[in-house]
Structures are given as structure tokens and as C-alpha cells.
Protein backbone atom coordinates (compact mmCIF):
# COMPACT_ATOMS: atom_id res chain seq x y z
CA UNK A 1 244.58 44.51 70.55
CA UNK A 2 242.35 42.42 72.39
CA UNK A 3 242.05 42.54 76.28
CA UNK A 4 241.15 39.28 78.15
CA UNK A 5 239.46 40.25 81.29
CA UNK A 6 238.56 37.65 84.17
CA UNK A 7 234.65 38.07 84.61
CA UNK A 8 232.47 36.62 87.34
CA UNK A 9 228.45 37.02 88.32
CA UNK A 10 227.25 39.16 91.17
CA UNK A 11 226.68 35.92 92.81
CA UNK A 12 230.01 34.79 92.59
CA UNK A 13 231.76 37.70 93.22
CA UNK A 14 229.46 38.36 96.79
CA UNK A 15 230.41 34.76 97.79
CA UNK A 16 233.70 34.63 97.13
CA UNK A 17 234.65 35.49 100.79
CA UNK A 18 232.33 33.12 102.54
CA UNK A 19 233.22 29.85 103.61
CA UNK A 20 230.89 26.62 104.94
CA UNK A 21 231.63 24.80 108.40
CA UNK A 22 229.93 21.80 109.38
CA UNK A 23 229.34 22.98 113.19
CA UNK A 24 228.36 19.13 114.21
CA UNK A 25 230.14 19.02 117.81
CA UNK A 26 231.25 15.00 117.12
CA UNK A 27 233.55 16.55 114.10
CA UNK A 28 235.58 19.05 116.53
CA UNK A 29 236.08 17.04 119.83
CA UNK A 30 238.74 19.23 121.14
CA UNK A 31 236.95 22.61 120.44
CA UNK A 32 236.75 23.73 123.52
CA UNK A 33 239.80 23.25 124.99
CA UNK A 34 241.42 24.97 121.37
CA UNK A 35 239.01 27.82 122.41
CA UNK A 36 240.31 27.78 126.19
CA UNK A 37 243.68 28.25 124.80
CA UNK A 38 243.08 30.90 122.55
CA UNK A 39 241.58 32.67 125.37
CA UNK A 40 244.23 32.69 127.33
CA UNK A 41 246.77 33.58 124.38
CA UNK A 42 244.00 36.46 124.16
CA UNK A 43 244.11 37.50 127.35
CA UNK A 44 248.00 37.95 127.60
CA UNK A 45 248.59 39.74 124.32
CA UNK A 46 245.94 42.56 125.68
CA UNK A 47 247.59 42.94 128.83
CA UNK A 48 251.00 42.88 126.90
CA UNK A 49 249.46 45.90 124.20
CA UNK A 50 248.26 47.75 127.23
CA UNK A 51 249.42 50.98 127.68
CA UNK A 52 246.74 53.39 128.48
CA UNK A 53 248.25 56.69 128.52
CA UNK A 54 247.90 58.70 125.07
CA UNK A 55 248.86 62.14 125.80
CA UNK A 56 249.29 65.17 128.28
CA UNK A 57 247.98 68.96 127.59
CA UNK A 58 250.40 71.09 129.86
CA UNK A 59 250.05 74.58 130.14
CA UNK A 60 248.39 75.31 133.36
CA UNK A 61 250.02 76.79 136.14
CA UNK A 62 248.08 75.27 138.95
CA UNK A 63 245.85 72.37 139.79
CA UNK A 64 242.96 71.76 137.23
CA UNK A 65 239.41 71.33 138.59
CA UNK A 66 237.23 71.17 136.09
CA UNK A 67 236.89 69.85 132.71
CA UNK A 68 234.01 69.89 129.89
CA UNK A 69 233.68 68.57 126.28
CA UNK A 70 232.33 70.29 123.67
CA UNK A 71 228.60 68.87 122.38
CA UNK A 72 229.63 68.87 118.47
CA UNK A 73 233.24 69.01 118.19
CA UNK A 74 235.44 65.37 119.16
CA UNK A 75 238.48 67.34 119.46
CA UNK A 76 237.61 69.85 121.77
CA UNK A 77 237.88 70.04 125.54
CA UNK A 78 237.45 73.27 127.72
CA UNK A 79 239.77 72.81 131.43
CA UNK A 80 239.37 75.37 134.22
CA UNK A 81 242.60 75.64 137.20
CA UNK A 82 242.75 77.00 140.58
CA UNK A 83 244.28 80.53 139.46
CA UNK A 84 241.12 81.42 137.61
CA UNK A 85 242.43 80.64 133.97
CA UNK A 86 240.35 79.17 131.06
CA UNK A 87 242.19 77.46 128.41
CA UNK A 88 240.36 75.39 125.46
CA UNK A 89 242.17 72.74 123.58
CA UNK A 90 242.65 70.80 120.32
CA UNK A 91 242.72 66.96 121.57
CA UNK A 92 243.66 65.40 118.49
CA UNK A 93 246.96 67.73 118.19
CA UNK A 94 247.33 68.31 121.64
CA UNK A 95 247.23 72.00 121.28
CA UNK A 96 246.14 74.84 122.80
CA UNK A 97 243.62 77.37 120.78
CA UNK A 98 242.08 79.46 123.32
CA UNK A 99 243.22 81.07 126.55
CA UNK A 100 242.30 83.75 129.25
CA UNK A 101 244.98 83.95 132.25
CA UNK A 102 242.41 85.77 134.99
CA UNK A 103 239.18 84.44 133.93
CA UNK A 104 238.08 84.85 137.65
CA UNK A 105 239.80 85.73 140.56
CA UNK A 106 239.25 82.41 142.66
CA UNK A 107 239.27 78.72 141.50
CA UNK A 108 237.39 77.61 138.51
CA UNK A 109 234.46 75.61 139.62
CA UNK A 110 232.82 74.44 137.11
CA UNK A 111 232.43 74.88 133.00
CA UNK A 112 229.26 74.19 131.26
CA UNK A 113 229.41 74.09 127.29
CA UNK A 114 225.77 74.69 125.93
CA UNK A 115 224.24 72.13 123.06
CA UNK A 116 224.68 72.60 119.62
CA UNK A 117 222.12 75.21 119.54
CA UNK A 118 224.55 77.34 121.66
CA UNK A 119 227.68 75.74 120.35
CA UNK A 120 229.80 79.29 120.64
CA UNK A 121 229.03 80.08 123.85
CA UNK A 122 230.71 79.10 127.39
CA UNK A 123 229.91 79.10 130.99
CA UNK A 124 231.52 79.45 134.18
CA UNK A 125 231.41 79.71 137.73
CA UNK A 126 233.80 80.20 140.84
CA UNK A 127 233.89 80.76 144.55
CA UNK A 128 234.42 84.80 143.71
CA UNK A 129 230.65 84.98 143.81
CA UNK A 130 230.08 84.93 139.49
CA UNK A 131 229.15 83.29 136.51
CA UNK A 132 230.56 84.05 133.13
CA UNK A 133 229.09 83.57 129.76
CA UNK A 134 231.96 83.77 126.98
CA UNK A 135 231.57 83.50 123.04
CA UNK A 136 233.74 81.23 121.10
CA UNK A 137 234.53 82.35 118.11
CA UNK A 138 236.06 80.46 115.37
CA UNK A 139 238.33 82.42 113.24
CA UNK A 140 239.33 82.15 109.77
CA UNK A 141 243.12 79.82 110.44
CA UNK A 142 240.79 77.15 112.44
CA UNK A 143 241.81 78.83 115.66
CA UNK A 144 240.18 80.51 118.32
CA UNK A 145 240.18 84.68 118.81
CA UNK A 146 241.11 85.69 122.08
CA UNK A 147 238.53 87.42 123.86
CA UNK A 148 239.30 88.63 127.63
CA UNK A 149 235.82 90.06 128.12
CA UNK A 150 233.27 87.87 128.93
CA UNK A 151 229.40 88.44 127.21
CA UNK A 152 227.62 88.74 130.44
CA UNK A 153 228.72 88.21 134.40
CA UNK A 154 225.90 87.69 136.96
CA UNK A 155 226.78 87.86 140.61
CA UNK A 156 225.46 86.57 143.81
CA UNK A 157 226.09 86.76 147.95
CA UNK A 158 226.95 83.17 147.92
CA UNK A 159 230.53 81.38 146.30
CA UNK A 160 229.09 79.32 143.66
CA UNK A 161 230.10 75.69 143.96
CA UNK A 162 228.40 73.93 140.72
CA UNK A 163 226.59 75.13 137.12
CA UNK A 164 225.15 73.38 134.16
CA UNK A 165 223.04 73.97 131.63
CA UNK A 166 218.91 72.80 130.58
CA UNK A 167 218.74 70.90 127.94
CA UNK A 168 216.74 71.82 124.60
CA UNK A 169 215.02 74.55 125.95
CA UNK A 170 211.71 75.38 123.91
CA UNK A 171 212.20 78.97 123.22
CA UNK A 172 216.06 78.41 122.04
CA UNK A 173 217.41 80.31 125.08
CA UNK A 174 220.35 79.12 127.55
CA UNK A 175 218.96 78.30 130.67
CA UNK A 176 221.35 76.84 133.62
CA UNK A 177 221.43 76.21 137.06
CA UNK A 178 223.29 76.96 139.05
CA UNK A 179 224.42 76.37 142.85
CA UNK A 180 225.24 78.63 145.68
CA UNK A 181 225.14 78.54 149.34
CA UNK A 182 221.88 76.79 150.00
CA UNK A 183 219.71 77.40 147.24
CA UNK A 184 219.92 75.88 143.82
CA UNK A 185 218.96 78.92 141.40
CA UNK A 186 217.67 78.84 137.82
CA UNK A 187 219.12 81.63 135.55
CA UNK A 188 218.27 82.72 132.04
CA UNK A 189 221.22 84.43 129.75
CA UNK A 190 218.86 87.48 128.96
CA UNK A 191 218.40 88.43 132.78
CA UNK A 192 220.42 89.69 135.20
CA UNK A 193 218.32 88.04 138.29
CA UNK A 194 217.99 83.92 138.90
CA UNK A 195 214.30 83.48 137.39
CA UNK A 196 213.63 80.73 140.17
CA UNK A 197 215.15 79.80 143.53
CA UNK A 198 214.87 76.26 145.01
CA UNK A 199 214.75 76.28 148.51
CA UNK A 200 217.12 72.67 148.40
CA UNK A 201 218.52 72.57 151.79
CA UNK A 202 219.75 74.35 155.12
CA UNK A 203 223.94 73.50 154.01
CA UNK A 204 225.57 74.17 151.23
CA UNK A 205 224.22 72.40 147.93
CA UNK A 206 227.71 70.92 146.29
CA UNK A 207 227.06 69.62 142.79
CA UNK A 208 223.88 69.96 140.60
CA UNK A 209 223.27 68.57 136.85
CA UNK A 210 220.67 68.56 134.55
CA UNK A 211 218.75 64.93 133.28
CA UNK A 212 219.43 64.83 129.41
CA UNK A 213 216.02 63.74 128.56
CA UNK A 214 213.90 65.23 130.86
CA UNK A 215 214.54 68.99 131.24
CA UNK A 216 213.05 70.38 133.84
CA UNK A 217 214.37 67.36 136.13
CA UNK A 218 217.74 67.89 138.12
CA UNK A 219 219.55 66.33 140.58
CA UNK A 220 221.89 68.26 143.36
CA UNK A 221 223.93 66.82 146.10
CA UNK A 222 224.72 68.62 149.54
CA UNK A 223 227.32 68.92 152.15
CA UNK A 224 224.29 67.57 154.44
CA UNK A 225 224.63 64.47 152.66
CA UNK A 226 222.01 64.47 151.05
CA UNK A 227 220.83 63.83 146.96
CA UNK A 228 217.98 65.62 145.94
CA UNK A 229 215.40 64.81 142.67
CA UNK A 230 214.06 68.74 142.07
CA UNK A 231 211.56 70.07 139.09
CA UNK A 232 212.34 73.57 137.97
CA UNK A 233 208.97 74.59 137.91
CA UNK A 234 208.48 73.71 141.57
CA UNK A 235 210.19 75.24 144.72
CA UNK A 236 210.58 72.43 146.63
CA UNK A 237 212.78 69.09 145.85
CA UNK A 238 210.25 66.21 145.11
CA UNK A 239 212.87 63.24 146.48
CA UNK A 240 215.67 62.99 148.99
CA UNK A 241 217.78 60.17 149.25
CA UNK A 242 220.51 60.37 152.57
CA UNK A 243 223.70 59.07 152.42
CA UNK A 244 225.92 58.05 155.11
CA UNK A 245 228.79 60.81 153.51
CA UNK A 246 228.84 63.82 151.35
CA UNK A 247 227.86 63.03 147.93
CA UNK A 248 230.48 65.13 145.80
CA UNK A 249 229.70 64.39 142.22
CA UNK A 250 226.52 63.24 139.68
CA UNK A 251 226.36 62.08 136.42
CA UNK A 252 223.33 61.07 134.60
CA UNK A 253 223.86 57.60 131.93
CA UNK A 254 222.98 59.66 128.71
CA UNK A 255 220.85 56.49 127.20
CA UNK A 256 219.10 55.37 130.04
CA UNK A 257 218.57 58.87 131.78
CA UNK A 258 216.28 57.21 134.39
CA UNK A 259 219.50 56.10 136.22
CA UNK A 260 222.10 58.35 137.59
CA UNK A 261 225.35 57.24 139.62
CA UNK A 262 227.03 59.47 142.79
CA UNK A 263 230.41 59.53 143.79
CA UNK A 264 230.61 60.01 147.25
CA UNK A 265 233.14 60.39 150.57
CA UNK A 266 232.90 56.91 151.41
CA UNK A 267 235.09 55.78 148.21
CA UNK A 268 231.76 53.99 146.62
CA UNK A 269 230.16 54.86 143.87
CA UNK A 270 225.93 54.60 144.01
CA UNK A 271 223.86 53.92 140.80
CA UNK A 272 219.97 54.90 141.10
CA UNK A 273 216.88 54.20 139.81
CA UNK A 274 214.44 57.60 139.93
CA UNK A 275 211.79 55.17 139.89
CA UNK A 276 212.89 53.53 143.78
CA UNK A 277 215.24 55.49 145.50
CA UNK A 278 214.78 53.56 148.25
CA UNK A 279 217.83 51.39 147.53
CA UNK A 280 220.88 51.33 145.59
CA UNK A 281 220.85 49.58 142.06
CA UNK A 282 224.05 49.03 142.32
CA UNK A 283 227.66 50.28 144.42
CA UNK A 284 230.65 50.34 142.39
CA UNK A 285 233.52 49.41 144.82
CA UNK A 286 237.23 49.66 144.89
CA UNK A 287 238.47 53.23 145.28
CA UNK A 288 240.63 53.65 148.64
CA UNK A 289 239.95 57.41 149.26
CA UNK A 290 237.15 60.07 148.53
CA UNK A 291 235.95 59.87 145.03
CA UNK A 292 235.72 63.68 143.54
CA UNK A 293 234.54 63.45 140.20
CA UNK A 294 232.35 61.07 137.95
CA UNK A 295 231.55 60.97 134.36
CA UNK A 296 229.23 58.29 132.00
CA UNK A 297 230.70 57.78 128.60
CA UNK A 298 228.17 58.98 125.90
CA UNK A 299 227.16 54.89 125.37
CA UNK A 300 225.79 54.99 128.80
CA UNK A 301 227.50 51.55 128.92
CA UNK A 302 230.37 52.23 130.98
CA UNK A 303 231.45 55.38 133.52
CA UNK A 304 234.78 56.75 134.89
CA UNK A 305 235.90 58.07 138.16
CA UNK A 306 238.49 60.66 139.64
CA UNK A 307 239.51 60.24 142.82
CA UNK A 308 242.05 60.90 146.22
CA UNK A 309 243.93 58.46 145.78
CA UNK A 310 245.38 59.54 142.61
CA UNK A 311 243.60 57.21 140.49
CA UNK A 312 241.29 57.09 137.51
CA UNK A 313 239.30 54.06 137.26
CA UNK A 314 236.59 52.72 134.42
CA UNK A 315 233.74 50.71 135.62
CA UNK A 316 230.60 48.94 133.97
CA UNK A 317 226.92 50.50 134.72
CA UNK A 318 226.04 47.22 135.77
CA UNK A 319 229.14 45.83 137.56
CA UNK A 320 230.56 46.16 140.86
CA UNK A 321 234.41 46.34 140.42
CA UNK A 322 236.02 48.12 137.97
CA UNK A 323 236.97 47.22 134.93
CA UNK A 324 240.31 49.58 134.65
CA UNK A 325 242.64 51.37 136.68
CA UNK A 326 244.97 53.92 135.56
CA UNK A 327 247.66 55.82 137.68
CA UNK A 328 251.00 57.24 137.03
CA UNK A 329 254.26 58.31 138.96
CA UNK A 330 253.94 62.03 138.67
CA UNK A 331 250.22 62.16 138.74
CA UNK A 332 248.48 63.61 141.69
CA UNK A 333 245.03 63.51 143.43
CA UNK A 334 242.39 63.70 140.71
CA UNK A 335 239.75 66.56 140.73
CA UNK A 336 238.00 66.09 137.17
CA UNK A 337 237.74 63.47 134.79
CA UNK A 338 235.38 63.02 131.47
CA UNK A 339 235.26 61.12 128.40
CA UNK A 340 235.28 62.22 124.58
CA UNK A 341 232.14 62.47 122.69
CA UNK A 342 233.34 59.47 120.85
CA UNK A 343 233.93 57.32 124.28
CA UNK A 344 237.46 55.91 122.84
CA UNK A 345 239.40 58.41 125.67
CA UNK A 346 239.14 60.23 128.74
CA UNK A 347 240.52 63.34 130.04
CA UNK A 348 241.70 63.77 133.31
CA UNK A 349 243.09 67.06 135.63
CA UNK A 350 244.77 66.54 138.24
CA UNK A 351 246.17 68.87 141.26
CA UNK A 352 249.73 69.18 139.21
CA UNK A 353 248.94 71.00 136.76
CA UNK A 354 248.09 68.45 133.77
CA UNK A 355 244.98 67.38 131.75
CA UNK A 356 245.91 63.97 130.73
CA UNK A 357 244.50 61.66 127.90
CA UNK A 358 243.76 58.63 128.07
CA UNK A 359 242.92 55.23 125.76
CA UNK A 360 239.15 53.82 127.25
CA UNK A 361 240.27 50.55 126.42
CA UNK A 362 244.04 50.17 127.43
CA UNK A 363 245.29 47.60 124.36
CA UNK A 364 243.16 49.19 121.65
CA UNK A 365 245.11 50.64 118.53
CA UNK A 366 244.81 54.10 117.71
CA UNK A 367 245.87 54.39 114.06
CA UNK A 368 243.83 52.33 111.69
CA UNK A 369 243.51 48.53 111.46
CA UNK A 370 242.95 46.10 108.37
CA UNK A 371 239.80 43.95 108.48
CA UNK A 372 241.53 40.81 109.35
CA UNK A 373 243.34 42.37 112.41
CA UNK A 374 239.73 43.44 113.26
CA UNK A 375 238.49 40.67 113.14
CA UNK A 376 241.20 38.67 115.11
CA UNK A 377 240.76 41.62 118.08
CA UNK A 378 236.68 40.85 118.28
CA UNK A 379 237.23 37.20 118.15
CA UNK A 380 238.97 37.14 121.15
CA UNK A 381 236.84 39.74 122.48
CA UNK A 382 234.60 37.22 122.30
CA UNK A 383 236.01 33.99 123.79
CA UNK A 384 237.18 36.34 126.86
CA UNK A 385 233.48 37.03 127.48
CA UNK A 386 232.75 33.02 127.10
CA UNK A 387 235.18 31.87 129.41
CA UNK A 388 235.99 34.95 131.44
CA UNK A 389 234.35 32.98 134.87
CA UNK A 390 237.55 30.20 134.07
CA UNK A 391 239.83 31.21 136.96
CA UNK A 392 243.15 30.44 134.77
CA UNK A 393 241.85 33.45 132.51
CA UNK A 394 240.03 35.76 134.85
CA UNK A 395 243.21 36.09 136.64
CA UNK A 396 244.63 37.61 133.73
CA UNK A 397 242.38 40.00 132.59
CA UNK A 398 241.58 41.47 136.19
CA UNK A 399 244.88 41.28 137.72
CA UNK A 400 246.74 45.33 137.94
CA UNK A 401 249.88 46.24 139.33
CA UNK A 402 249.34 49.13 142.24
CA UNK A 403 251.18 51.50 143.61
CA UNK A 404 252.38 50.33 147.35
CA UNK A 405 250.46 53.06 149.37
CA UNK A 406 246.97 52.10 147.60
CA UNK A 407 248.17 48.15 147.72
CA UNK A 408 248.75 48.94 151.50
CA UNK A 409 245.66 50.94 151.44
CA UNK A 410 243.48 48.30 149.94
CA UNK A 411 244.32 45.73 152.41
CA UNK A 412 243.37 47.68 155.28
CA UNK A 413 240.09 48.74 154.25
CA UNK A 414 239.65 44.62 153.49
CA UNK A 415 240.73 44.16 156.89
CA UNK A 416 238.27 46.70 158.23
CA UNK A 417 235.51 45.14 156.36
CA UNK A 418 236.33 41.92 157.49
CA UNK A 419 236.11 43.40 161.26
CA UNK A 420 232.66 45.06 160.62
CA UNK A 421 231.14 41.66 159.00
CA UNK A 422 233.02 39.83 161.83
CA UNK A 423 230.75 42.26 164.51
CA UNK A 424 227.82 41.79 162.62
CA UNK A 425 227.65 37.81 162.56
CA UNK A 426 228.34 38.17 166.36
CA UNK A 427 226.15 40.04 167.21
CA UNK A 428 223.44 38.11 165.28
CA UNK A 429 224.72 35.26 166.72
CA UNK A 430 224.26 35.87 170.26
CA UNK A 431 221.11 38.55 170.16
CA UNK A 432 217.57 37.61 170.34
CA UNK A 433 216.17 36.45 167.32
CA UNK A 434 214.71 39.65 164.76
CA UNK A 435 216.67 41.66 167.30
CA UNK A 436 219.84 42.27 164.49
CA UNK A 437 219.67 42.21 161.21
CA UNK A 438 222.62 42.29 158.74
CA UNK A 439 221.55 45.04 155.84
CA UNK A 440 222.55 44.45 152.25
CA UNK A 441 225.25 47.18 151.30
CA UNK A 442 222.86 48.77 149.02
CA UNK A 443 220.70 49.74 151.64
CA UNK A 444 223.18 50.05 154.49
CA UNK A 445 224.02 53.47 153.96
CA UNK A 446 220.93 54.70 152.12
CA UNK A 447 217.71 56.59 153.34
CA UNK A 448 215.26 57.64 151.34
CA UNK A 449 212.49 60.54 151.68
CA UNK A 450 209.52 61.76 150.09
């Protein structure tokens, strides 16, 4: 028997889906008010869809400080608590695979997990005076083999505060830096002594990371609060930028790696240019207590921050409030925070025990999502952006519902603002000419030396 079969060209068939609009603005006199209203029916259906928490990985007995993603795998995240233990987990199932109850006798610091060229391997530091390297090994179930004994353990006089590793490294060995006391110390994995010390400062040197691009180029921040541009193959820190408070976190934006953003004591955020350090590209405002912890997302487009006040807050590289801020009931002060190599969610530990997960865009879906639903969420992506300086609809899309004692909080560091300004125009007002002058906030706070 004969089949009849509906046949079409090439051309027809790639065509089929388009459609022809005659974009003459006297044909669609109300557009923009139609557009205006979409907007806003945009802008209340994401803040209805919003619900930013995903997940929680419980397992730790104590407070977790430290957090680090793995360089190749999305789905897995090393966490490090204040009893010393070391567990590694599966994100996507919210499981545990790997785990080491006394990994160090003191808090864990910091954990560094090498590039793909040293994908197995782990480090890790604490206040007991050591560094750890551990091996990762994958077994045959998809799991990780438990392995108490670490590969190698260097020791020094000084607590260690802060370690990460150099990036592509010519002769394919694991260098990292690594912080303690005063001096910032380069160590390679096949040597038991620090192959270079940095004579940084006279006070303790806090937090110290590695530029992405550049290698030899680091930044460290000190409890004399101070931020310091060093080469490795020098002994002395080329730049020094002052801050009015203790810098306690750095992150380098992985795409631009010329700009790099502290979180300091003062509840701002700084973003710098390497090129002039003499002022602040930008400060990222709105945190109402000490800001611990501060990570970029791997589009170098946006960056997230852990803080005091129990917070976790997302904020654009270019922008000066945030664009996010998630909290919960039980959750406590915030000590470590990063995203996931895909930048869709961020990890967070907190002092009560948890590593939470959570969505980097609140009212995005997680499952899968036809084409047409797609297409619906970017076209209202995009009239948001188009009319986002309307009042009626930036209202909606920044307003948040706070907690009362960081509402309470954020009013009185307005008022105190307010006060200081208030002072300042005073004073200009009745001093001599030249005599006062009212500096910009990104230079208020910021000294810079050579």
C-alpha cells in the first residue's frame, strides 16, 4: 500500500517558525504602556517564584569555616569545621562521600583544591601550626575511599591563618602559599621547607590568594589593615593599599583578573583596579556588620558575600547595592560562602553547623523548562532591564523583607551616616574656604603606597 507523506523544502521547513512584524511605532500607539504592564506583571510573578533556598548538607558537628569547590567536578564541594574535620560532598544528591573526623587538631582554616592538573589532591591549613596535602581517590562505586593519613604535613612556628594554591605552574608541580604570623611563605609539595618567604608585614597577614591569570601575582590582607600586591619571585610587596579596618577576605573576578574586591570590618565591600590603587572602583554597600567571607562567581559578572549579621548577599561587579539577600530563622553568623563552578548556586557555612545551598537567582527553575517558558522568562528579563529606573517597578524588584534586628540595624547606621554628612556640610560651611573638603567614599577610607 501506498503511503502519503506531507513533504516540504528546507526553506519552508526553516521558516516555518518565523513570523513578520511591521515595527512602524504609528501602528502600536499603546506599546509602551502594554510593555509597562507586562513589566510589572513580570516583576511580581519573580518575587512570587522566589524562594532561594535549595538544600542543606548537615553532618558537621561544629561551626563550618571554610568551603572550596572542586576545579572539574559541578557536584563537588570540600567544607572544613571548627573541630578539625574534613568532609567532601555530592551537591547534586546532597550526600556525603568523603570524611576524616580529626583532620587537625584546631579549626580548619582554609582548603585549597588544586586545578585539574592536580584534581586528586587536597590542601589544608589550621591554627595547630600545619598544612596537609590529602589524595582523593575515586573508587570503583563513584565514591570516595577513606583515607585518615594525609600525603605530606609541613609545619611551622606560626598558626597558619590562610593557603591557596599557584596557578598552572610550568613544571606541573603544586605550588601554594601560604600565610602565617607575619610572613607570607611560598611552599612546593616536594619540599619540606617554604622555598620563599615574603617579608609582608610587622602583624599578622590574614588572607592571601593567588591572581588566576597571572601566577606569580598575589594579593594578602593584614590585621594592620593593610592589602598588599606581592610577586613571588620578589621579597618585598610591590603595592600597599591602607584601609581604614581589617580587610578579612579577597577574591579575584576570574574574567577580568585585573580587578579584585575585599571584604572588610567596616561592612563594605572594595573593588580594585591593580592598575590605580589609589582609589576604589567601586564600594558595594549594605551589610550591617563585619563582612567575613567573599567569593566571584566563575562569570566574573556578579560576587557573593558572608557576613555577621547572618546574611548572604549577591551583588553586581559594577553596582553598589546588592542585588539579593538571603537569610533564614535558624541560620547563624556566616563564615564562608562560594559559588558552583556553574554559577546557578552558592554554598554557604555558617557557625551552626550547616553548609547550605542556595539558587543564584531566587525565581529561577531548577528542573528543565520548554522553549516557550524560556522564552517568556527572558522576555521579561528584558523589559525589567528597560524600565527597571520606573519607580512603580523598581520598587518591586528591590524591595526584601528583613529580619527586625538588621531592619533596626540598618536604620541606625542610615542615621549615623546622615550625622557624619550632617558634620561634614557644617563644617564646610563655616571653615575657611579649601580649609575642608568632603572626600568621595571611594577615597575616604583608602591610602595607597608604593
Amino acid at each position: 500500500p501506498l503511503i502519503k507523506c506531507i513533504s516540504r523544502s528546507p526553506q519552508d521547513n526553516n521558516n516555518r517558525h518565523e513570523f513578520f512584524k511591521n515595527a512602524d511605532p504609528i501602528l502600536h500607539p499603546f506599546e509602551r504602556s502594554r510593555e509597562i504592564s507586562r513589566t510589572i506583571v513580570g516583576a511580581k510573578l519573580e518575587r512570587l517564584f522566589a524562594k532561594p533556598f535549595f538544600g542543606a548538607l548537615s553532618g558537621h558537628t561544629d561551626g563550618v569555616y571554610s568551603l572550596a569547590r572542586h576545579p572539574t567536578d559541578l557536584k563537588l564541594v570540600a567544607s572544613g569545621s571548627g573541630n578539625g574535620e574534613i568532609r567532601v560532598w555530592d551537591v547534586s544528591l546532597q550526600k556525603q562521600l568523603w570524611y576524616i573526623p580529626r583532620a587537625h587538631s584546631s579549626i580548619i582554616q582554609s582548603i585549597a583544591l588544586p586545578d585539574a592538573r592536580h584534581n586528586n589532591l587536597m590542601l589544608t591549613c589550621s591554627p595547630d601550626c600545619t598544612v596537609k596535602l590529602w589524595r582523593l581517590d575515586l573508587s570503583e562505586e563513584g565514591g570516595f575511599e577513606y583515607s585518615s593519613t594525609p600525603v605530606s604535613t609541613w609545619t611551622s612556628d606560626e598558626a597558619f591563618r590562610s593557603l591557596d594554591y599557584q596557578r598552572s605552574h610550568i613544571n606541573y608541580s603544586l605550588n601554594f602559599a601560604t600565610a602565617a604570623g607575619s610572613l607570607l611563605q611560598i611552599w612546593d609539595i616536594t619540599r619540606a621547607e617554604p622555598i620563599t618567604s615574603l617579608e609582608y608585614t610587622d602583624d599578622t597577614v590574614v588572607h592571601v590568594r593567588f591572581n588566576p591569570s597571572e601566577r606569580n601575582l598575589l594579593a594578602a590582607s593584614a590585621s594592620d589593615c593593610t592589602i598588599g600586591l606581592a610577586d613571588v619571585r620578589t621579597s618585598n610587596p610591590i603595592r600597599k593599599i591602607v584601609t581604614a579596618m581589617r580587610t578579612n577576605s579577597i577574591s579575584w573576578n576570574p574574567r577580568e583578573p585585573i580587578y579584585f574586591s575585599a571584604a572588610n570590618e567596616d561592612h563594605n565591600v572594595y573593588t580594585f583596579d591593580i592598575r590605580n590603587t589609589q582609589q576604589a572602583l567601586q564600594v558595594h554597600v549594605g551589610h550591617v556588620a563585619a563582612i567575613l567571607d567573599i567569593d566571584y562567581s566563575p562569570t566574573g559578572r556578579e560576587f557573593t558575600t558572608a557576613s555577621y549579621d547572618q546574611t548572604v548577599r549577591i551583588f553586581n561587579h559594577k553596582e553598589r547595592l546588592e542585588r539579593d539577600i538571603y537569610y533564614t530563622g535558624r541560620m547563624q553568623r556566616i563564615f564562608a560562602v562560594r559559588f558552583t563552578a556553574d554559577s546557578r548556586f552558592i554554598l554557604s557555612g555558617s557557625d551552626d553547623a550547616n553548609v547550605r545551598i542556595w539558587k543564584a537567582k531566587s525565581s529561577a527553575p531548577v528542573g528543565l523548562i520548554s522553549r516557550q517558558a524560556q522564552s517568556k522568562i527572558d522576555y521579561f528579563d528584558n523589559l525589567k532591564k528597560r524600565y527597571a529606573n520606573l519607580p512603580i517597578v523598581s520598587s518591586i524588584i528591590t524591595h526584601r523583607k528583613l529580619p527586625k534586628p538588621i531592619y533596626r540595624a540598618k536604620i541606625v547606621k542610615r542615621q549615623h551616616i546622615k550625622a557624619k554628612n550632617r558634620r561634614l556640610d557644617n563644617l564646610q560651611k563655616h571653615s575657611r574656604p579649601g580649609l575642608t573638603i568632603k572626600k568621595n567614599i571611594r577615597i575616604e577610607n583608602i591610602s595607597s603606597k608604593t
